[in-house]
N, C-alpha and C. Protein backbone atom coordinates (compact mmCIF):
# COMPACT_ATOMS: atom_id res chain seq x y z
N UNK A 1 6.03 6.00 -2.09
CA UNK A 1 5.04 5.87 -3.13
C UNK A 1 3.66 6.05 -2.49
N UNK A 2 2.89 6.77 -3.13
CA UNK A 2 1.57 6.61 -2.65
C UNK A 2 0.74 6.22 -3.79
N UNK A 3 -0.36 5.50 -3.04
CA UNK A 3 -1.15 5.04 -3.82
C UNK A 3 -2.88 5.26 -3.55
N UNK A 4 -3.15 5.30 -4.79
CA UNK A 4 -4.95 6.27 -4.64
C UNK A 4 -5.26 4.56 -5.41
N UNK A 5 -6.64 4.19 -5.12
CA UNK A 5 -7.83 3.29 -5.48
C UNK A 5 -8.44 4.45 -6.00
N UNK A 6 -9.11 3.65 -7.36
CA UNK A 6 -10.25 3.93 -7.91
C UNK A 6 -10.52 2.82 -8.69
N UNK A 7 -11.39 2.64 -9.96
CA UNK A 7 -12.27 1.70 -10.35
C UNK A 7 -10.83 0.78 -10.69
N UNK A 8 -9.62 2.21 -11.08
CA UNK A 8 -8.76 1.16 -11.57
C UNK A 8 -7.41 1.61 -10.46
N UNK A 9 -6.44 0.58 -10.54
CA UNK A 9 -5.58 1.42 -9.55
C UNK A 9 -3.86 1.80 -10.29
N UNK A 10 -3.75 3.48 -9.63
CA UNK A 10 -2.68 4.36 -9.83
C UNK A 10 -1.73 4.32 -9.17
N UNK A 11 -0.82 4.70 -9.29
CA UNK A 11 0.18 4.79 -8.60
C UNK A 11 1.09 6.30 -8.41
N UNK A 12 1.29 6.67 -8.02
CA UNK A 12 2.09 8.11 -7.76
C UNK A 12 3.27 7.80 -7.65
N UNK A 13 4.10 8.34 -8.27
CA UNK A 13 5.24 7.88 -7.85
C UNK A 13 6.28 9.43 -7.42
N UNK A 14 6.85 9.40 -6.87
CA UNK A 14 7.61 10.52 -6.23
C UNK A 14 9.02 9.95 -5.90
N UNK A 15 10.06 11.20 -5.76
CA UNK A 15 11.61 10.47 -5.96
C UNK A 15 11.85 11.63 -4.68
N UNK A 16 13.07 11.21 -4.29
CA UNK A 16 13.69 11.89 -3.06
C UNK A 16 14.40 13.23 -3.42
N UNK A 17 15.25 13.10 -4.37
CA UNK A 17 16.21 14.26 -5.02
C UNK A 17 16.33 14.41 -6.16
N UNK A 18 16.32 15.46 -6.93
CA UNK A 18 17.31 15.60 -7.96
C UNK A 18 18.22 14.71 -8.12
N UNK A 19 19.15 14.20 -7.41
CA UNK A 19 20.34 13.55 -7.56
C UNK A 19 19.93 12.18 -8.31
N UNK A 20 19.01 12.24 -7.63
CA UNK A 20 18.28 10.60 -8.01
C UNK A 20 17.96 10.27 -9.49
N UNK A 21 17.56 11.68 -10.29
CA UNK A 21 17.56 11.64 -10.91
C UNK A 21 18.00 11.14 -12.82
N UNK A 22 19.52 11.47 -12.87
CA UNK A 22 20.03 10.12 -13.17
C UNK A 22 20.49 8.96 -13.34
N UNK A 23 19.50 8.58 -12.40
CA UNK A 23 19.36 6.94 -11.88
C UNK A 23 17.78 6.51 -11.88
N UNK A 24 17.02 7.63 -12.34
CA UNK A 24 15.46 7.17 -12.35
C UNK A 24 15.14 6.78 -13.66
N UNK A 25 14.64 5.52 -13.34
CA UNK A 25 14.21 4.45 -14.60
C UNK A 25 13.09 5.16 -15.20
N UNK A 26 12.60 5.94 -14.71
CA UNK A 26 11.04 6.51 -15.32
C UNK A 26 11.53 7.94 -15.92
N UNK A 27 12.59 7.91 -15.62
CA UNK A 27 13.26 9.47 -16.38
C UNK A 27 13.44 8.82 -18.27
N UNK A 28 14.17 7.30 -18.55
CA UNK A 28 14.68 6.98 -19.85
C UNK A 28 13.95 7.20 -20.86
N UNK A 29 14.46 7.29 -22.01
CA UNK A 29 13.62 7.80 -23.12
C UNK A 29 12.73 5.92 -23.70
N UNK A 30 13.62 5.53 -23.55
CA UNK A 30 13.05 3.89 -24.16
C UNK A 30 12.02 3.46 -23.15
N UNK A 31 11.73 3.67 -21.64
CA UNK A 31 10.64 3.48 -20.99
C UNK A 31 9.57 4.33 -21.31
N UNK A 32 9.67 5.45 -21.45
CA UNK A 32 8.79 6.58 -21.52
C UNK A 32 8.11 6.19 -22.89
N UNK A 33 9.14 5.73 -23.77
CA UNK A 33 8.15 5.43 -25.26
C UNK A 33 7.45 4.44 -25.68
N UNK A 34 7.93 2.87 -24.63
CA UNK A 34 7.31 2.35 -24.78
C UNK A 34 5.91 1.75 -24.09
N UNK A 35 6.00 2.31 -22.79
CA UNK A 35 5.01 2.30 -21.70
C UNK A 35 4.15 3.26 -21.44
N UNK A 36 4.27 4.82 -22.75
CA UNK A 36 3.62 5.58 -22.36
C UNK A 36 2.06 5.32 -22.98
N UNK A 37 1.08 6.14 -21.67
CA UNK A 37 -0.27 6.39 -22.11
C UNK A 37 -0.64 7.28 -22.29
N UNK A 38 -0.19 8.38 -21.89
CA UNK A 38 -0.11 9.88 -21.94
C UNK A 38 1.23 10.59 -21.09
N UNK A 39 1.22 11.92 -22.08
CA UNK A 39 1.86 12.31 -21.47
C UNK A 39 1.91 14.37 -21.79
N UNK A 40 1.59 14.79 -20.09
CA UNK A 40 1.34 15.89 -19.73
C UNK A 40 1.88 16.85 -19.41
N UNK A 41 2.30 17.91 -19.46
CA UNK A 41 2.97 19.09 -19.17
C UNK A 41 3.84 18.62 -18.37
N UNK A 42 3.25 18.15 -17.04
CA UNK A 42 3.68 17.97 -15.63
C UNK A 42 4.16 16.34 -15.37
N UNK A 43 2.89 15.14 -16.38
CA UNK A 43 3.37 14.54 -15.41
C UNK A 43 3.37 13.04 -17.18
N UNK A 44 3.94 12.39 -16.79
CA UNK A 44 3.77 11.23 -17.78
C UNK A 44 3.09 10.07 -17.20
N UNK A 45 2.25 9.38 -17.81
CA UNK A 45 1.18 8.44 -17.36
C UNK A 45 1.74 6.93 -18.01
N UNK A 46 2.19 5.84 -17.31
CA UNK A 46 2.73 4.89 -17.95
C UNK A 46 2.10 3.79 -17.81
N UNK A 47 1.48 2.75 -18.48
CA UNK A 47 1.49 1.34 -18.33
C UNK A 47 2.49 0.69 -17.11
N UNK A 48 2.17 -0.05 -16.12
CA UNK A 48 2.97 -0.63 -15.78
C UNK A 48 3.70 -2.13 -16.01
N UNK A 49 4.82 -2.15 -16.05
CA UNK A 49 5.68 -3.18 -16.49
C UNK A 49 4.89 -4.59 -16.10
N UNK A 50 5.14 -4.45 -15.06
CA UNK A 50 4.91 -5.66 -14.07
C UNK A 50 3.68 -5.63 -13.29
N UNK A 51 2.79 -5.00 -13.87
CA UNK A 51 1.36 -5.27 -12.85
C UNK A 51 0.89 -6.35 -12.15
N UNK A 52 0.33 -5.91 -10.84
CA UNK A 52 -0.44 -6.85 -9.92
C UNK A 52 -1.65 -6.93 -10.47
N UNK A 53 -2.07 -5.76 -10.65
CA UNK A 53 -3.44 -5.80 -10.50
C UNK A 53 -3.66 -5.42 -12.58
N UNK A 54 -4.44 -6.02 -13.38
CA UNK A 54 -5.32 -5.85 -14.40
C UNK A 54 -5.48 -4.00 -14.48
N UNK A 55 -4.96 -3.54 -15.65
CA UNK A 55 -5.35 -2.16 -15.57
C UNK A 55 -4.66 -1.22 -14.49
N UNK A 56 -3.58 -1.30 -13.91
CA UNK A 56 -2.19 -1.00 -13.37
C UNK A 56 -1.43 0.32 -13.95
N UNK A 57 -1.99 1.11 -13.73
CA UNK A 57 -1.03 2.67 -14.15
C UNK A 57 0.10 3.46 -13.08
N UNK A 58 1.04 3.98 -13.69
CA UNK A 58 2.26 4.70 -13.61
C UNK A 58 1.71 6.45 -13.42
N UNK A 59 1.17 7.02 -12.80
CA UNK A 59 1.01 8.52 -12.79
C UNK A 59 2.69 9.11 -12.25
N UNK A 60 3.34 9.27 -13.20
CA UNK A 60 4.89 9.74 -12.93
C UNK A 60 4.99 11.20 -13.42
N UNK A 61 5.35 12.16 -11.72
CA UNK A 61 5.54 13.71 -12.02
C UNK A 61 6.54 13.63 -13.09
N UNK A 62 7.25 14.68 -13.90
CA UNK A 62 8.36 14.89 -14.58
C UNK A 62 9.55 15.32 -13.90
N UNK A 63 9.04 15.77 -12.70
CA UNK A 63 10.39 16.63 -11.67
C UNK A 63 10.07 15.28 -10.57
N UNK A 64 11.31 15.61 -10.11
CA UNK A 64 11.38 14.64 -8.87
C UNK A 64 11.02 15.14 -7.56
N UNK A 65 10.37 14.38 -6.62
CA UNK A 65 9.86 15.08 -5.51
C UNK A 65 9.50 13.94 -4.51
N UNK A 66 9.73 14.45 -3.11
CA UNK A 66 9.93 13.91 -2.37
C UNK A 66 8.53 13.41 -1.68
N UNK A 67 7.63 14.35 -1.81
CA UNK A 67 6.51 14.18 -0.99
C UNK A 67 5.42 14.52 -2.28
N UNK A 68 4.17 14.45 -2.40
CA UNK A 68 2.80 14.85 -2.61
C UNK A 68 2.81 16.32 -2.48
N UNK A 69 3.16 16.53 -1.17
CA UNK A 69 2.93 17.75 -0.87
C UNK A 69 3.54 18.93 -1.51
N UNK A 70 4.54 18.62 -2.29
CA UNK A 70 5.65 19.61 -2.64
C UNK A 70 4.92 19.89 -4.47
N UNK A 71 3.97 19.31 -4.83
CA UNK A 71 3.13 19.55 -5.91
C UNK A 71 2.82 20.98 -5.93
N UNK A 72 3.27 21.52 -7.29
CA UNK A 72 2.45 23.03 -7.52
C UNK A 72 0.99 23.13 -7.98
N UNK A 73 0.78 24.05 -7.62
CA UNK A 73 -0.75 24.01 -8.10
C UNK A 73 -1.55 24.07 -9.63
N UNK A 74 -0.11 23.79 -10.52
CA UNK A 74 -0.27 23.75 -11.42
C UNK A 74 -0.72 22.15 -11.92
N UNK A 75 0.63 21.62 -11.33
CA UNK A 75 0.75 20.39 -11.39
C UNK A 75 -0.62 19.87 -10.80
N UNK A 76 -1.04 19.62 -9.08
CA UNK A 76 -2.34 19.45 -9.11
C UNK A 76 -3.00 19.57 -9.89
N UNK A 77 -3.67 20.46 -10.64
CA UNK A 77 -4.90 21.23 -11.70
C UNK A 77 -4.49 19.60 -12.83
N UNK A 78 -3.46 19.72 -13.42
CA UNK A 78 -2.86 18.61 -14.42
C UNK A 78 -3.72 17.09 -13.66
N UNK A 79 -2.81 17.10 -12.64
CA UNK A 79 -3.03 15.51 -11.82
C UNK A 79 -5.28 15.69 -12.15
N UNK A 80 -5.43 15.95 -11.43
CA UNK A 80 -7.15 16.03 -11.09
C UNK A 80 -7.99 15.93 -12.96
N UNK A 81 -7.14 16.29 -13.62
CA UNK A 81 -7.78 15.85 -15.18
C UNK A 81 -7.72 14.82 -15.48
N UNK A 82 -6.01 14.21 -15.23
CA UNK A 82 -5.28 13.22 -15.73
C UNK A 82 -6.29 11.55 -15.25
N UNK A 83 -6.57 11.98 -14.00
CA UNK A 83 -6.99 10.73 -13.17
C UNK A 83 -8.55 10.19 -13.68
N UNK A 84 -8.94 11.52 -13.91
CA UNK A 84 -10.83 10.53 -13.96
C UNK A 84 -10.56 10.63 -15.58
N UNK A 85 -9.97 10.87 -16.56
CA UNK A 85 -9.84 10.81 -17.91
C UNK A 85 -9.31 9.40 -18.24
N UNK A 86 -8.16 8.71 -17.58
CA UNK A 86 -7.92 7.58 -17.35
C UNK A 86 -8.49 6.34 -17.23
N UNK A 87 -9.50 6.70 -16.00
CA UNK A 87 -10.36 5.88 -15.22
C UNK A 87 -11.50 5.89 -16.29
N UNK A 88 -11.62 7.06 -17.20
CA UNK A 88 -12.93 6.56 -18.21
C UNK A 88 -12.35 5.59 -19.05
N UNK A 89 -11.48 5.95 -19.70
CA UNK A 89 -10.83 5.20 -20.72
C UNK A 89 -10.49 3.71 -20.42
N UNK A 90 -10.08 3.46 -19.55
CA UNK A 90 -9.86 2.08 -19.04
C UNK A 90 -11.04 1.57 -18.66
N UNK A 91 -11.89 1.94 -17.55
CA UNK A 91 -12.75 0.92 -17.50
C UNK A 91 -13.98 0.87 -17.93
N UNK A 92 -14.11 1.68 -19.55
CA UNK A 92 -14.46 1.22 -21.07
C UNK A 92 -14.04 -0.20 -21.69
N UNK A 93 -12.39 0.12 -21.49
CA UNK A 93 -11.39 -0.73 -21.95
C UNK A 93 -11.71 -2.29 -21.42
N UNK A 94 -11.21 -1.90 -20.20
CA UNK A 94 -11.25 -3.25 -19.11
C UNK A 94 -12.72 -3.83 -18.82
């Protein structure tokens, strides 16, 4: 998992395989509908369940992936909107 700080804090989440796949809790249709905040071509943006921290987001690709690095540049372009659009909205909110 990696994790980016900003006013509010994200989370990235990334999976190892395909395989993993049906077994990923962030894949279900009943999480996705009820925790969603958006959701993007590339990537779905979720409330988190169990937050530490006040204002606690889910930035979850749609494909599974092992690293950051393995991001298309599509996906990037997506991520880099997704994040400061967020960060307005919430800490309006918050």
């Amino acid at each position: 998992m990696i994790l980016l700080r900003f006013p509010l804090v994200f989370s990235l989440l990334f999976f190892i395989t395909e395989a993993y796949a049906e077994h990923c809790v962030f894949c279900r249709e009943e999480v996705i509908k009820n925790q969603s905040v958006f959701q993007g071509e590339y990537f779905n943006v979720l409330i988190d369940y169990e937050p530490r921290v006040r204002g606690h987001l889910l930035v979850v690709p749609k494909r599974h992936l092992a690293k950051d690095l393995e991001l298309s540049k599509e996906e990037w372009a997506e991520l880099s909107i997704i994040i400061p659009k967020a960060v307005k909205v919430f800490s309006e909110v918050l």
